[in-house]
PDB file of N, CA and C in Angstrom:
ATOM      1  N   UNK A   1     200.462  40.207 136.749  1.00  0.00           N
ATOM      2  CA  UNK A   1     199.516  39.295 136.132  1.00  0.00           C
ATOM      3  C   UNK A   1     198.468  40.086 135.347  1.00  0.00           C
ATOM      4  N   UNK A   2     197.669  39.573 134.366  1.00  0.00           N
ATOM      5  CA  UNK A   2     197.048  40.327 133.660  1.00  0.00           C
ATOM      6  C   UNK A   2     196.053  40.097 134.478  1.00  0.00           C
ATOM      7  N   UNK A   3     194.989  39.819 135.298  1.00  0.00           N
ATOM      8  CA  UNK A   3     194.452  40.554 136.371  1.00  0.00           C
ATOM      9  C   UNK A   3     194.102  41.153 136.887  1.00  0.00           C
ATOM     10  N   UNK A   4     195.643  41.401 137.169  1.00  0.00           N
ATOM     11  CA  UNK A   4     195.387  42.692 137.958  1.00  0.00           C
ATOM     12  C   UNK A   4     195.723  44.064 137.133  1.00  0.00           C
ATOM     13  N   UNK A   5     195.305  44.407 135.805  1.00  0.00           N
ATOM     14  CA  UNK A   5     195.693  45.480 135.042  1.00  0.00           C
ATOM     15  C   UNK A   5     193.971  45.927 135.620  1.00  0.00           C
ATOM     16  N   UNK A   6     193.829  47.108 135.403  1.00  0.00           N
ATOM     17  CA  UNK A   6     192.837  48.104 135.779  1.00  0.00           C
ATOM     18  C   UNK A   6     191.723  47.437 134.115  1.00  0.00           C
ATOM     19  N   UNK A   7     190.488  46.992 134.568  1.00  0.00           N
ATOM     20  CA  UNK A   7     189.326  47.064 134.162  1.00  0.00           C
ATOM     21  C   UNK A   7     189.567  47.499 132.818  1.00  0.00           C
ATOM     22  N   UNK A   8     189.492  48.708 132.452  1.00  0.00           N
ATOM     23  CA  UNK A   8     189.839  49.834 131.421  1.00  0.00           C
ATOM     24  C   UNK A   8     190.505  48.698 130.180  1.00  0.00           C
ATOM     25  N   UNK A   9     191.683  48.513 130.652  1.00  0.00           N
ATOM     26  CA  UNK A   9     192.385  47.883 130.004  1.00  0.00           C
ATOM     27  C   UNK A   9     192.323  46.812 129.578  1.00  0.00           C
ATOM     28  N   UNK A  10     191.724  45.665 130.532  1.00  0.00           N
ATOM     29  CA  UNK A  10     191.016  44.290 130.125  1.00  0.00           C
ATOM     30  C   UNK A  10     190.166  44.831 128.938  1.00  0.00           C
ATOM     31  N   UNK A  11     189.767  45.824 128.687  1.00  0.00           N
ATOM     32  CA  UNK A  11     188.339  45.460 127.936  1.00  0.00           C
ATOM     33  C   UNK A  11     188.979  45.942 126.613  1.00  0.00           C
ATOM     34  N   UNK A  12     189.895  46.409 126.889  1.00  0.00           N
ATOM     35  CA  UNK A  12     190.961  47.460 125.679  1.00  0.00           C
ATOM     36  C   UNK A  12     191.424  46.060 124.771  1.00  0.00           C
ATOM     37  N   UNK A  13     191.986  44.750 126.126  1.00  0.00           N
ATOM     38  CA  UNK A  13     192.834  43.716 125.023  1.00  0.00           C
ATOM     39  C   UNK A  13     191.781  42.915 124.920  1.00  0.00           C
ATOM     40  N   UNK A  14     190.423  42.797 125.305  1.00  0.00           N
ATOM     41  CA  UNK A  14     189.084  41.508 124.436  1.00  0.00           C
ATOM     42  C   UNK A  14     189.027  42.560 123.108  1.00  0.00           C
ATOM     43  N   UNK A  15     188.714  43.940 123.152  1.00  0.00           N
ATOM     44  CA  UNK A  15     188.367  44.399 121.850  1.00  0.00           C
ATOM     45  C   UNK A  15     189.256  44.029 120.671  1.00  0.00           C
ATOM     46  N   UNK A  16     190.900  44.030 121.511  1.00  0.00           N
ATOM     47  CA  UNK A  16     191.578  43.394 120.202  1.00  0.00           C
ATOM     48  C   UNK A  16     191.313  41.783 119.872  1.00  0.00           C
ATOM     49  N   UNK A  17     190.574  41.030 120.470  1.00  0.00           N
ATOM     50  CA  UNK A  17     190.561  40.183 119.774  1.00  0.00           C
ATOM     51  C   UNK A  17     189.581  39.896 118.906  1.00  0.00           C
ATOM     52  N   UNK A  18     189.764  38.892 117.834  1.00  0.00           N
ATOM     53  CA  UNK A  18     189.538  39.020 116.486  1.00  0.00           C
ATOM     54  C   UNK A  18     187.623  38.026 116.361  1.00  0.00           C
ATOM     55  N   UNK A  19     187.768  36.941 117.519  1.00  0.00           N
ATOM     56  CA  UNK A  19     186.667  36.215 117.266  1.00  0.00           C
ATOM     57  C   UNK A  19     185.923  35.993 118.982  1.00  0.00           C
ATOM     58  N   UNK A  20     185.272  35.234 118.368  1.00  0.00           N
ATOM     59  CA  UNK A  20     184.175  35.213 120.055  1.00  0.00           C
ATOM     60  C   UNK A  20     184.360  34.194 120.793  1.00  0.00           C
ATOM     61  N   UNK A  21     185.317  33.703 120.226  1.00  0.00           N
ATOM     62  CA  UNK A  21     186.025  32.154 120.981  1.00  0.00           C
ATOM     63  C   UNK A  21     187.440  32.643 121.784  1.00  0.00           C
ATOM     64  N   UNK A  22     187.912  33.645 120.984  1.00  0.00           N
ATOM     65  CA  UNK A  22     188.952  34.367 122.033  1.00  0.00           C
ATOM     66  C   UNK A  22     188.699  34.895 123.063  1.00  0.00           C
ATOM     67  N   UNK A  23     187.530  36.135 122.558  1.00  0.00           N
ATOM     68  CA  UNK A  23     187.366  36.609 123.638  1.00  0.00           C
ATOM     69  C   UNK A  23     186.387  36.078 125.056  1.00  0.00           C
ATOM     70  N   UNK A  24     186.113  34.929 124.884  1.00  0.00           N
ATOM     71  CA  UNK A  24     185.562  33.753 125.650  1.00  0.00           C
ATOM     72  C   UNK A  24     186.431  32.808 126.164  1.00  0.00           C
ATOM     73  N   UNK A  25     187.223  32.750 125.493  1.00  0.00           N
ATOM     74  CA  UNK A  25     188.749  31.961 126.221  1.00  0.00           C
ATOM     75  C   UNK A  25     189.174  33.132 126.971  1.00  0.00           C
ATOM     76  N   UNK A  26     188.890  34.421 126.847  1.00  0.00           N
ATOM     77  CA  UNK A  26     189.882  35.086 127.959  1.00  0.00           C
ATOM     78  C   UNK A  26     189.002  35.196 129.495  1.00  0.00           C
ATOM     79  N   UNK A  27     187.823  35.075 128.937  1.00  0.00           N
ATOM     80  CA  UNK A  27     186.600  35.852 130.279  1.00  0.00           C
ATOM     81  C   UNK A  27     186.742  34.535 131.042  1.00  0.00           C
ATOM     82  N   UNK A  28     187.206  33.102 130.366  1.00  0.00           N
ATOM     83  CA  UNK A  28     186.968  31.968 131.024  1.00  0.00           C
ATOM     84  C   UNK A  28     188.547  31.894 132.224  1.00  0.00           C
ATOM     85  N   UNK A  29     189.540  32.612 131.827  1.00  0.00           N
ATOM     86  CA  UNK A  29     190.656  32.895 132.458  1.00  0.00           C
ATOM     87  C   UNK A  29     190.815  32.953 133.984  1.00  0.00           C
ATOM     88  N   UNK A  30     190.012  33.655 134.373  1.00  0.00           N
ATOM     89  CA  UNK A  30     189.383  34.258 135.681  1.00  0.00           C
ATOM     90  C   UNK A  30     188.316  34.850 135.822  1.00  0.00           C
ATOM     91  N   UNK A  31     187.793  34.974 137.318  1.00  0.00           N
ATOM     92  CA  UNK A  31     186.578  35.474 137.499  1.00  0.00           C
ATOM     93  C   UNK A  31     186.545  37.006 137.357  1.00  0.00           C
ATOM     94  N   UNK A  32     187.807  37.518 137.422  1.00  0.00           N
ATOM     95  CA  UNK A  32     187.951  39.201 137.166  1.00  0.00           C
ATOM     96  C   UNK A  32     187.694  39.059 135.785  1.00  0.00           C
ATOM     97  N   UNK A  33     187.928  38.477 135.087  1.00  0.00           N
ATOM     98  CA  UNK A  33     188.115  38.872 133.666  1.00  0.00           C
ATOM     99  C   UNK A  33     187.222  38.650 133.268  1.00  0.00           C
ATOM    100  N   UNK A  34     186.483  37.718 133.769  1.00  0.00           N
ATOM    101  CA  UNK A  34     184.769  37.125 133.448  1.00  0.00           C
ATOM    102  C   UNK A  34     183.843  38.355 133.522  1.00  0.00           C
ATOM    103  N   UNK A  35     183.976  39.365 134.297  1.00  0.00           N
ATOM    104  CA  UNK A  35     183.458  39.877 135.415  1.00  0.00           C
ATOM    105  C   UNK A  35     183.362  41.218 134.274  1.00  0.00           C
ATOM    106  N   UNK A  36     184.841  41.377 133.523  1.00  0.00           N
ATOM    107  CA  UNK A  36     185.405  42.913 133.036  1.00  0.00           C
ATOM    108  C   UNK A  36     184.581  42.705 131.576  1.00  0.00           C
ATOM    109  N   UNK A  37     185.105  41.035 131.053  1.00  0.00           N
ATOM    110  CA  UNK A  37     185.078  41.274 129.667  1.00  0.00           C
ATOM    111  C   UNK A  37     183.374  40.301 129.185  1.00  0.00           C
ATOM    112  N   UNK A  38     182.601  39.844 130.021  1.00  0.00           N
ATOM    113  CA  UNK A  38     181.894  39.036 129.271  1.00  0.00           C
ATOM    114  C   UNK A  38     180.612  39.897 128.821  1.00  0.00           C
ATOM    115  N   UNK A  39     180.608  40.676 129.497  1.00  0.00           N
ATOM    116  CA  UNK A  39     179.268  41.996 128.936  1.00  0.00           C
ATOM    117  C   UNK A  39     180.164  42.230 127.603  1.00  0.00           C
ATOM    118  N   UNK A  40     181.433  42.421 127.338  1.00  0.00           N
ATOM    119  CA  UNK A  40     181.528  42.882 125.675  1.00  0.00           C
ATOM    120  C   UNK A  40     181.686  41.865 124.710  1.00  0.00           C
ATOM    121  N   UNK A  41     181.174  40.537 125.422  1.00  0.00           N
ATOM    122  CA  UNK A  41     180.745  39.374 124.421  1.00  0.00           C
ATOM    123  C   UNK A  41     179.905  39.379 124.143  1.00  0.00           C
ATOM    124  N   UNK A  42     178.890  39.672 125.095  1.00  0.00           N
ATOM    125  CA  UNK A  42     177.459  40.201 124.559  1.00  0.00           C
ATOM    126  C   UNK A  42     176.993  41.454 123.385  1.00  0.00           C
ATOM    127  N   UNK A  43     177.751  42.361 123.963  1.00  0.00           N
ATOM    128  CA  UNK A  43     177.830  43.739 123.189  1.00  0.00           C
ATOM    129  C   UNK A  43     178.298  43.131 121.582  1.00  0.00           C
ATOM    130  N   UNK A  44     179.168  42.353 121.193  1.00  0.00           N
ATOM    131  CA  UNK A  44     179.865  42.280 120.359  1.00  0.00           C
ATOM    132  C   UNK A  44     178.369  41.314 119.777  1.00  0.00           C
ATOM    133  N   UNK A  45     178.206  40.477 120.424  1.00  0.00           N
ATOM    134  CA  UNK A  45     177.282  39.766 120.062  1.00  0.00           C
ATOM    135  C   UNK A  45     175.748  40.365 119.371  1.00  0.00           C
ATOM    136  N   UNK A  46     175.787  41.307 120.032  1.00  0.00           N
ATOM    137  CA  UNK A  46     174.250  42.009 118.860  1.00  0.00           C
ATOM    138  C   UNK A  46     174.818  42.773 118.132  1.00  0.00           C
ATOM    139  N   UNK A  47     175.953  43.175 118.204  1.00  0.00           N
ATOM    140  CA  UNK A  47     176.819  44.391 116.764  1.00  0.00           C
ATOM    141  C   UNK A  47     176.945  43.247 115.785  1.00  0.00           C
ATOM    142  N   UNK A  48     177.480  42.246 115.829  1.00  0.00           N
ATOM    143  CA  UNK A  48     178.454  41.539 114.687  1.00  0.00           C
ATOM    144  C   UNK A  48     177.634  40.188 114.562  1.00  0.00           C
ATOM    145  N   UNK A  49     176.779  39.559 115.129  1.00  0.00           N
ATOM    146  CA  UNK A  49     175.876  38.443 115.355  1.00  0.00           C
ATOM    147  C   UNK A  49     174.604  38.768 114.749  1.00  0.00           C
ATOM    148  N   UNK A  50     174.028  39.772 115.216  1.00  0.00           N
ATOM    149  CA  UNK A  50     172.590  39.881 115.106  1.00  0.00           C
ATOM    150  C   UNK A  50     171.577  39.437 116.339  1.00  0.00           C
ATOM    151  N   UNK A  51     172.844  39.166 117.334  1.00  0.00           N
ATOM    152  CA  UNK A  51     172.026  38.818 118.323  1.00  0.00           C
ATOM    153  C   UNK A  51     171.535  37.268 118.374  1.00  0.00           C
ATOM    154  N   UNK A  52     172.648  36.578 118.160  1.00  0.00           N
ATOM    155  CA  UNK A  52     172.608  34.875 118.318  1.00  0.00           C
ATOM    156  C   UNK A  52     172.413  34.537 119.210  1.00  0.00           C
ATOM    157  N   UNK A  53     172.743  35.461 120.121  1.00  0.00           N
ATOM    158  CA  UNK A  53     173.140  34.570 121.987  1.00  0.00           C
ATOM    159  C   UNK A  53     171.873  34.422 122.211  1.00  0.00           C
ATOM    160  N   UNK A  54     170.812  35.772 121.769  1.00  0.00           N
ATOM    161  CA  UNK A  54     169.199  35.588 123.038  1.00  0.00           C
ATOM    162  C   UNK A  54     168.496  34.754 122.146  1.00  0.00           C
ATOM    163  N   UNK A  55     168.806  34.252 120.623  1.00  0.00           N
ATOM    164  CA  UNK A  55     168.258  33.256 120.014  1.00  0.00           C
ATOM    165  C   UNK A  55     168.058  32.274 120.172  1.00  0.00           C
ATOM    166  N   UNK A  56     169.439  31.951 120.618  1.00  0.00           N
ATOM    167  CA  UNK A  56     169.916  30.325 121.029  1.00  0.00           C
ATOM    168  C   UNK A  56     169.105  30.751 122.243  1.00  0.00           C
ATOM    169  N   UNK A  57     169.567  31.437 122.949  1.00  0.00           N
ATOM    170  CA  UNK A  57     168.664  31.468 124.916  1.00  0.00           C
ATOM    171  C   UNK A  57     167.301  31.318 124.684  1.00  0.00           C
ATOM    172  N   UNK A  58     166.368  31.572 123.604  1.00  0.00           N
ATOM    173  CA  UNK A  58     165.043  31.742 123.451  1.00  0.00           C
ATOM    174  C   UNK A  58     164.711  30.271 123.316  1.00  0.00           C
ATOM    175  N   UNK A  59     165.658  29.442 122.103  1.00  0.00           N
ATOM    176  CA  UNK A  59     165.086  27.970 121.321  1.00  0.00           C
ATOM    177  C   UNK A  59     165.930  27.095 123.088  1.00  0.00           C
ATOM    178  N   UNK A  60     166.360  27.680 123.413  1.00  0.00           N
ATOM    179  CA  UNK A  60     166.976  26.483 124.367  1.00  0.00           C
ATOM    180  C   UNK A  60     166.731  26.790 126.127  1.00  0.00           C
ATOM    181  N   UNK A  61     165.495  27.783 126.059  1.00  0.00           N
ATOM    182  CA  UNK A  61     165.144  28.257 127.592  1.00  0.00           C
ATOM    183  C   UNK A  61     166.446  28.584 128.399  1.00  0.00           C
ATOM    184  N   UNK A  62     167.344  29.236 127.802  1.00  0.00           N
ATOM    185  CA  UNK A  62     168.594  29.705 129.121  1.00  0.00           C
ATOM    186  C   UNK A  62     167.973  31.398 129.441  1.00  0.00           C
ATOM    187  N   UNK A  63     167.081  31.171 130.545  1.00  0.00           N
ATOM    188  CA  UNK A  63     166.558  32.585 130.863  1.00  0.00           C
ATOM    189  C   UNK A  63     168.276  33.221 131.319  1.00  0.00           C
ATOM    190  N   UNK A  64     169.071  33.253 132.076  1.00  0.00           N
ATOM    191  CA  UNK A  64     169.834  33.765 132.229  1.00  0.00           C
ATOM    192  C   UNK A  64     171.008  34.316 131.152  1.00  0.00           C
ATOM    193  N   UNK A  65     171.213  33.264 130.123  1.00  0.00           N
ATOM    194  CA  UNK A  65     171.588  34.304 128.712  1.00  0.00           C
ATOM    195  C   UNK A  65     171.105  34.934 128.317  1.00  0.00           C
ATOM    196  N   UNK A  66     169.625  34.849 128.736  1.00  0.00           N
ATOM    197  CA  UNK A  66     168.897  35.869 127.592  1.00  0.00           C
ATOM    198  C   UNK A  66     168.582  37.072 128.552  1.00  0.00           C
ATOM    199  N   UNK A  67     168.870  37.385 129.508  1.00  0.00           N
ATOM    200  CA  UNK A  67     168.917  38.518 130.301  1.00  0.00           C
ATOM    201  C   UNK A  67     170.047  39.211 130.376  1.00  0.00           C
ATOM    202  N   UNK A  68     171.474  38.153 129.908  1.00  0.00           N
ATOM    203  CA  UNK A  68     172.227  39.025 129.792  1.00  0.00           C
ATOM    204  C   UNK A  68     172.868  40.095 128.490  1.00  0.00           C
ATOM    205  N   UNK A  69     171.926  38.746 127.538  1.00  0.00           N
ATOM    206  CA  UNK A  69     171.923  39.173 125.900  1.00  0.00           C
ATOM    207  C   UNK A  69     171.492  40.610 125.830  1.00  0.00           C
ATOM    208  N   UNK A  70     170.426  41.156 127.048  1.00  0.00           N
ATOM    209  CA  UNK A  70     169.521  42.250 126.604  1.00  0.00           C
ATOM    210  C   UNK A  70     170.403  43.383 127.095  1.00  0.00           C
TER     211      UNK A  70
END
């Protein structure tokens, strides 16, 4: 099962994907994968965004996105 592939590697196949809805459909997969890949939604998110996520978390009080945005 993809799962159970070693960490390393989860984060190897979110980088191949192309948008932030993929790689959010995959973290939503399981809680391992939630766990491996949703910090490089974030990461991806201030490289290629500008940092939308702690924006939206700022106009819409989600203290917990915006802690993880940082």
């Amino acid at each position: 099962m993809l799962g159970e592939l070693p960490g390393e590697v989860l984060q190897c196949v979110a980088d191949c994907l192309n948008t932030a809805k993929d790689r959010n459909n995959l973290a939503k997969t399981s809680r391992r994968l939630y766990r491996c890949t949703n910090p490089l939604l974030y990461q991806w998110d201030m490289y290629y965004r500008m940092g939308y996520a702690i924006k939206w978390a700022a106009e819409n009080e989600r203290e917990t996105t915006a802690r993880l945005s940082l």
